[in-house]
N, C-alpha and C. Protein backbone atom coordinates (compact mmCIF):
# COMPACT_ATOMS: atom_id res chain seq x y z
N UNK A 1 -23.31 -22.15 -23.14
CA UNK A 1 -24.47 -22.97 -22.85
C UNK A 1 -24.05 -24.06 -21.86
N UNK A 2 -24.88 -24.79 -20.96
CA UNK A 2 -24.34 -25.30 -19.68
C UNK A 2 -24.66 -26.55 -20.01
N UNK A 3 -23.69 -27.30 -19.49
CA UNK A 3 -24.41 -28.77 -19.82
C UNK A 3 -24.83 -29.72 -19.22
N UNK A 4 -25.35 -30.47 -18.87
CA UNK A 4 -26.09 -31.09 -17.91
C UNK A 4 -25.82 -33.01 -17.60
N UNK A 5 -25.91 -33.35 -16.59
CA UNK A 5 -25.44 -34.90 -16.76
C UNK A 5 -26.84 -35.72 -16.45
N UNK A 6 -27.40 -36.53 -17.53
CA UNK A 6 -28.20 -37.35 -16.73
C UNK A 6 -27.99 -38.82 -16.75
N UNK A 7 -28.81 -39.48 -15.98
CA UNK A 7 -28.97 -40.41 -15.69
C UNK A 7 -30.20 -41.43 -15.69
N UNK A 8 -30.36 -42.58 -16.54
CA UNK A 8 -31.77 -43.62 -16.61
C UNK A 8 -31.58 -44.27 -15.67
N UNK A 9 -32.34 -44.45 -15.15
CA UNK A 9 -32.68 -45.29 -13.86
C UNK A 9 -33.01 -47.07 -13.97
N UNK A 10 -33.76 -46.59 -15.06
CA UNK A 10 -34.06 -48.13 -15.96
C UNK A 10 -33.17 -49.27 -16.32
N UNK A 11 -31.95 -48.40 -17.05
CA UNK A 11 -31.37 -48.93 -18.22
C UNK A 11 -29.76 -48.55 -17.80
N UNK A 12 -29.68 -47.64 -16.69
CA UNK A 12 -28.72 -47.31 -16.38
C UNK A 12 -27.58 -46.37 -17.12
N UNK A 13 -28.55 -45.96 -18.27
CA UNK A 13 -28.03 -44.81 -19.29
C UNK A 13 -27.32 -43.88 -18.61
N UNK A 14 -26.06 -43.27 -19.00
CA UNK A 14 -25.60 -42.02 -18.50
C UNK A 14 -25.20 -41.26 -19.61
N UNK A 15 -25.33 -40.00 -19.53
CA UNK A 15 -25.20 -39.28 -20.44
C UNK A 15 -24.81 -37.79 -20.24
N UNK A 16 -24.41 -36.78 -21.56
CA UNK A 16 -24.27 -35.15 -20.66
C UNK A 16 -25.03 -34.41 -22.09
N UNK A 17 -25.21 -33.80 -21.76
CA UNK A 17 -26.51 -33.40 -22.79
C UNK A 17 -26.18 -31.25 -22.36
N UNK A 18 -26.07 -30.43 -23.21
CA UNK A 18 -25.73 -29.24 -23.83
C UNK A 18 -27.25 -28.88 -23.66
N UNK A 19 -28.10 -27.87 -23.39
CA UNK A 19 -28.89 -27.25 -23.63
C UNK A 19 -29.23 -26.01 -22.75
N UNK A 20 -30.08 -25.22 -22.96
CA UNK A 20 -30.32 -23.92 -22.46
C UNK A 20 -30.70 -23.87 -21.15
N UNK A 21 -30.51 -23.20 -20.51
CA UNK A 21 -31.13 -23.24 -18.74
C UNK A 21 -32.55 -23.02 -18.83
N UNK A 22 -33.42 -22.10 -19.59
CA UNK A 22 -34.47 -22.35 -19.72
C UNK A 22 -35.21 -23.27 -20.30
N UNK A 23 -34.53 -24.42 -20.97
CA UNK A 23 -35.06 -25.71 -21.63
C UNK A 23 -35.66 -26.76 -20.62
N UNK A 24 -36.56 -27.48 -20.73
CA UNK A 24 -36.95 -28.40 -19.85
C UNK A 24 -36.59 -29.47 -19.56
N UNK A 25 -36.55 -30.09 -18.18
CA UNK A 25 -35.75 -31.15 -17.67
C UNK A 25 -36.15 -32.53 -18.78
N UNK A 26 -34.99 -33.37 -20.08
CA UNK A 26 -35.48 -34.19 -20.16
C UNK A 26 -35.97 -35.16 -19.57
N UNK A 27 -36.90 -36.25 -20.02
CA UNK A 27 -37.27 -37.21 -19.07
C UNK A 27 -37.70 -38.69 -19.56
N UNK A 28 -37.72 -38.67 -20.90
CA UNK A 28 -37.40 -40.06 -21.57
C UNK A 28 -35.75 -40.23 -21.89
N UNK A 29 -35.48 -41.45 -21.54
CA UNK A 29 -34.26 -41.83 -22.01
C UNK A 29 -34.18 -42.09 -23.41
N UNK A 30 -32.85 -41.37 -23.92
CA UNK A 30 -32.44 -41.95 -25.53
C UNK A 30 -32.42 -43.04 -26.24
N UNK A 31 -31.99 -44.32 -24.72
CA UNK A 31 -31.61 -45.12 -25.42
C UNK A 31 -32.53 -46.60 -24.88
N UNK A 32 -33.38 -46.43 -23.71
CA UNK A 32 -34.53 -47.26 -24.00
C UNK A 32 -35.97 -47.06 -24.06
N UNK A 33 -36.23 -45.57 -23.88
CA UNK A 33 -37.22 -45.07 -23.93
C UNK A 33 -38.07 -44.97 -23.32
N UNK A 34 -37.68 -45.20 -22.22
CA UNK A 34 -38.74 -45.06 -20.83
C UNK A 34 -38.62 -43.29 -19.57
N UNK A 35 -39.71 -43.32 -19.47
CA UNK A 35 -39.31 -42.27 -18.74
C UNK A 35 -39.18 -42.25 -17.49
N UNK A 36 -37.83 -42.77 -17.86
CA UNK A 36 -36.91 -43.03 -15.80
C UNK A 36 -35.36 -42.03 -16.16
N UNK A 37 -35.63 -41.15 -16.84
CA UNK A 37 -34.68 -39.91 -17.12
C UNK A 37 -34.76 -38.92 -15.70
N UNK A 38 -33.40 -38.79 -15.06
CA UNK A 38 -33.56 -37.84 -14.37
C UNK A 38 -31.99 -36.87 -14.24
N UNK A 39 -32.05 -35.75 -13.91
CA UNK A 39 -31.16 -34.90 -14.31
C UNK A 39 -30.15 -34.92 -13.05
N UNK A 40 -28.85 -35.28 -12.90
CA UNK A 40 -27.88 -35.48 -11.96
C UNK A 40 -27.81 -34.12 -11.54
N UNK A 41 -27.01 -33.98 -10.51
CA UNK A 41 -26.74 -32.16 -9.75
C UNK A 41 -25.15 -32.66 -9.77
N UNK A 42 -24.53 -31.67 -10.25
CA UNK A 42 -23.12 -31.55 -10.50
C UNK A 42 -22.76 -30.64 -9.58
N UNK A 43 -20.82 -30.70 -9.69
CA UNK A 43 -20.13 -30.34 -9.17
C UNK A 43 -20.01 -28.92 -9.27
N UNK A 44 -20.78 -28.35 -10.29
CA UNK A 44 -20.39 -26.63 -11.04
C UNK A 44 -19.66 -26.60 -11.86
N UNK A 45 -19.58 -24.98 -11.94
CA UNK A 45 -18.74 -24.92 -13.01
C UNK A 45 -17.55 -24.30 -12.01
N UNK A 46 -16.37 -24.46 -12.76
CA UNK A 46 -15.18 -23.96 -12.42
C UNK A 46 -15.03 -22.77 -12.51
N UNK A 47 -14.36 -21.85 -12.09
CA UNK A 47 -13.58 -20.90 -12.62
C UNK A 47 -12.06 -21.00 -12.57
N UNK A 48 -11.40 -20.50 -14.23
CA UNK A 48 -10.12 -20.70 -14.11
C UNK A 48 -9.74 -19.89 -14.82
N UNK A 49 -8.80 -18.92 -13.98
CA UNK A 49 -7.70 -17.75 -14.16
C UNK A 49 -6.34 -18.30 -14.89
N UNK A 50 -6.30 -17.90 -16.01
CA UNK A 50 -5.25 -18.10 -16.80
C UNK A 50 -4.64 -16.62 -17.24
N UNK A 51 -2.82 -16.90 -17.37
CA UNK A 51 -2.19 -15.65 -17.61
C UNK A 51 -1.53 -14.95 -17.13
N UNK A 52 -0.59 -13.65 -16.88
CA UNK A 52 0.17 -13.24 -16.09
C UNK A 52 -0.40 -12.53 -15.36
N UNK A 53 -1.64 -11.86 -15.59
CA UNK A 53 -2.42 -11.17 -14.74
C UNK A 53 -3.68 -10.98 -14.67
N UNK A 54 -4.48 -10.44 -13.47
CA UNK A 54 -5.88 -10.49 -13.85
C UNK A 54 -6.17 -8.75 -14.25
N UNK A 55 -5.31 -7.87 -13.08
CA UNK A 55 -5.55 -6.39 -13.58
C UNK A 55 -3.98 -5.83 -13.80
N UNK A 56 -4.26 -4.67 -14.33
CA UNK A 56 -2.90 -4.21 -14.50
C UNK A 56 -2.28 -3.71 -13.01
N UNK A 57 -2.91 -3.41 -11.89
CA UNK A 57 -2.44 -2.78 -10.87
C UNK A 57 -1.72 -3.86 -10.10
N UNK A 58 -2.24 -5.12 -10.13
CA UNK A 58 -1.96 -6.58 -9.86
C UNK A 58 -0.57 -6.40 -9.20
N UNK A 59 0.62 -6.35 -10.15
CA UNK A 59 1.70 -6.87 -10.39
C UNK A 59 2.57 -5.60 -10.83
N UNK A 60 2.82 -4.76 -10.06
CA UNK A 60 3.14 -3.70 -10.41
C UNK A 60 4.98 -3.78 -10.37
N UNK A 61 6.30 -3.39 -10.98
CA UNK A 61 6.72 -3.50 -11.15
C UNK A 61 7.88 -2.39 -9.86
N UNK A 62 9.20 -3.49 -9.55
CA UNK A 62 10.03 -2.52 -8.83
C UNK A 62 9.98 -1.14 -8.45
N UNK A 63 10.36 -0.98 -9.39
CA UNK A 63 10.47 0.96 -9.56
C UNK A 63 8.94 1.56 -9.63
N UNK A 64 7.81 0.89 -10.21
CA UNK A 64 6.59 1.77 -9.70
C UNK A 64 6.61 2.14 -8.25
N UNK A 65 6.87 0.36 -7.67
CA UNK A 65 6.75 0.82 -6.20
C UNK A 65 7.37 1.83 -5.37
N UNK A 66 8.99 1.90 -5.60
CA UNK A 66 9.84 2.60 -5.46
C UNK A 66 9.34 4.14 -5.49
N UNK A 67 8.89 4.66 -6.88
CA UNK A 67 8.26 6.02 -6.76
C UNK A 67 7.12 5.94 -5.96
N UNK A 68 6.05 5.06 -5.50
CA UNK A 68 4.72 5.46 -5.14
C UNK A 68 5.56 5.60 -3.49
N UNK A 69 6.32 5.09 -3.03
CA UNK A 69 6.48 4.84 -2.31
C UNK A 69 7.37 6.08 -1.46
N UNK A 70 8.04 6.79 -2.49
CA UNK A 70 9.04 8.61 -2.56
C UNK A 70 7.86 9.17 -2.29
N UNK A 71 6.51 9.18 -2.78
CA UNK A 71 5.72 10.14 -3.22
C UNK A 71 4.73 10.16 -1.82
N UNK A 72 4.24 9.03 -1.47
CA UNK A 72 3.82 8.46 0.14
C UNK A 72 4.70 9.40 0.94
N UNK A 73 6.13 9.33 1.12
CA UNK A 73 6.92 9.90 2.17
C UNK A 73 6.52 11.28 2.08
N UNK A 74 6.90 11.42 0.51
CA UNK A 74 7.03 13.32 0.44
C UNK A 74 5.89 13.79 0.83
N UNK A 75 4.43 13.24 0.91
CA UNK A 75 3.40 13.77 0.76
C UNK A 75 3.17 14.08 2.59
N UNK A 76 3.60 13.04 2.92
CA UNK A 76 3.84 13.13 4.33
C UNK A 76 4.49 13.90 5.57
N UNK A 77 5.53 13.73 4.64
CA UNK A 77 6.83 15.52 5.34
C UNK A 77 6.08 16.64 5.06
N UNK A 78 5.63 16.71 3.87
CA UNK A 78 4.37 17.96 3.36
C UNK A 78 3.84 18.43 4.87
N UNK A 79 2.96 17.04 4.57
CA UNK A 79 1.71 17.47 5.69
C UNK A 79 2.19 17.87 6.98
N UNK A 80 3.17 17.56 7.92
CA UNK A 80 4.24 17.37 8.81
C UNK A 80 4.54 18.99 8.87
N UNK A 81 5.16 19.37 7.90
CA UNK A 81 5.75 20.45 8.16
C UNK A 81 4.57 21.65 7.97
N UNK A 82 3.10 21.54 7.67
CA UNK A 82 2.00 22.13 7.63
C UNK A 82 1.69 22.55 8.95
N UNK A 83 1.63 21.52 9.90
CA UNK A 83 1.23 21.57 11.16
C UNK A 83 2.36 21.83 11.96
N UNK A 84 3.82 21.71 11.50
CA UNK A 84 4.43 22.88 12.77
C UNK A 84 4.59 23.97 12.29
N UNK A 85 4.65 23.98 10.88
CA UNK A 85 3.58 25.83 10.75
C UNK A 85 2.43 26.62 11.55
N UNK A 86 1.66 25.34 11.60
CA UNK A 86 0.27 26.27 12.27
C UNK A 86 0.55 26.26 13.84
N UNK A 87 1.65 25.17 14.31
CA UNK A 87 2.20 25.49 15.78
C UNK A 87 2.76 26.50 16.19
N UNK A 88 3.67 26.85 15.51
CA UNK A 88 4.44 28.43 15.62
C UNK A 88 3.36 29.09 15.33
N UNK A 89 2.37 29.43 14.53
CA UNK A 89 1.44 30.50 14.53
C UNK A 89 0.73 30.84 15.77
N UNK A 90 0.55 30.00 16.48
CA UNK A 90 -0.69 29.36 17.52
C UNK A 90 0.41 29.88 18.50
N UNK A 91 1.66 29.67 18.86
CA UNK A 91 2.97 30.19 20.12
C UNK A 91 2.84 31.53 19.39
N UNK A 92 2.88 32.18 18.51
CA UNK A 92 2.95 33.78 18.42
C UNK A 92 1.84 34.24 18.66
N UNK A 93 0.50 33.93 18.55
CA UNK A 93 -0.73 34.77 19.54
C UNK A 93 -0.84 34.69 20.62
């Protein structure tokens, strides 16, 4: 639930007040009772990332990289040696 900061204009009340986003803007003050209540515009809300990670792929460890990285090459010589296959085919017709 979000909370809200206001301010009396009157009386110079300040305050932070908890209620629903669909609840209505108060507008009498608490504490002299006039209605010079008006609702401050804040800074937001924060966001804050706490922890060693946000996903598991994040922070992947030495040796994962190490293999993804064998597997990148090999996949590559693969393909490599596909196409001077189909070169020699292409020099024998």
């Amino acid at each position: 639930m979000p909370h809200y900061d206001y301010l009396c204009d009157a009386c110079g009340y300040e305050f932070e007040l908890f209620q629903s986003i669909t609840a209505a803007v108060k507008r009498k003050c608490p504490k002299c009772g006039k209605l010079k209540l008006r609702r401050l515009i804040g800074p937001g809300a924060a966001i804050m990332f706490k922890g060693s990670g946000f996903y598991q792929t994040d922070y992947r460890s030495e040796s994962y990289k190490k293999g993804a990285k064998a597997a990148k090459e090999a996949k590559e010589a693969k393909r490599k040696s596909k196409e001077k296959g189909k070169e020699k085919s292409k020099k024998k017709t």
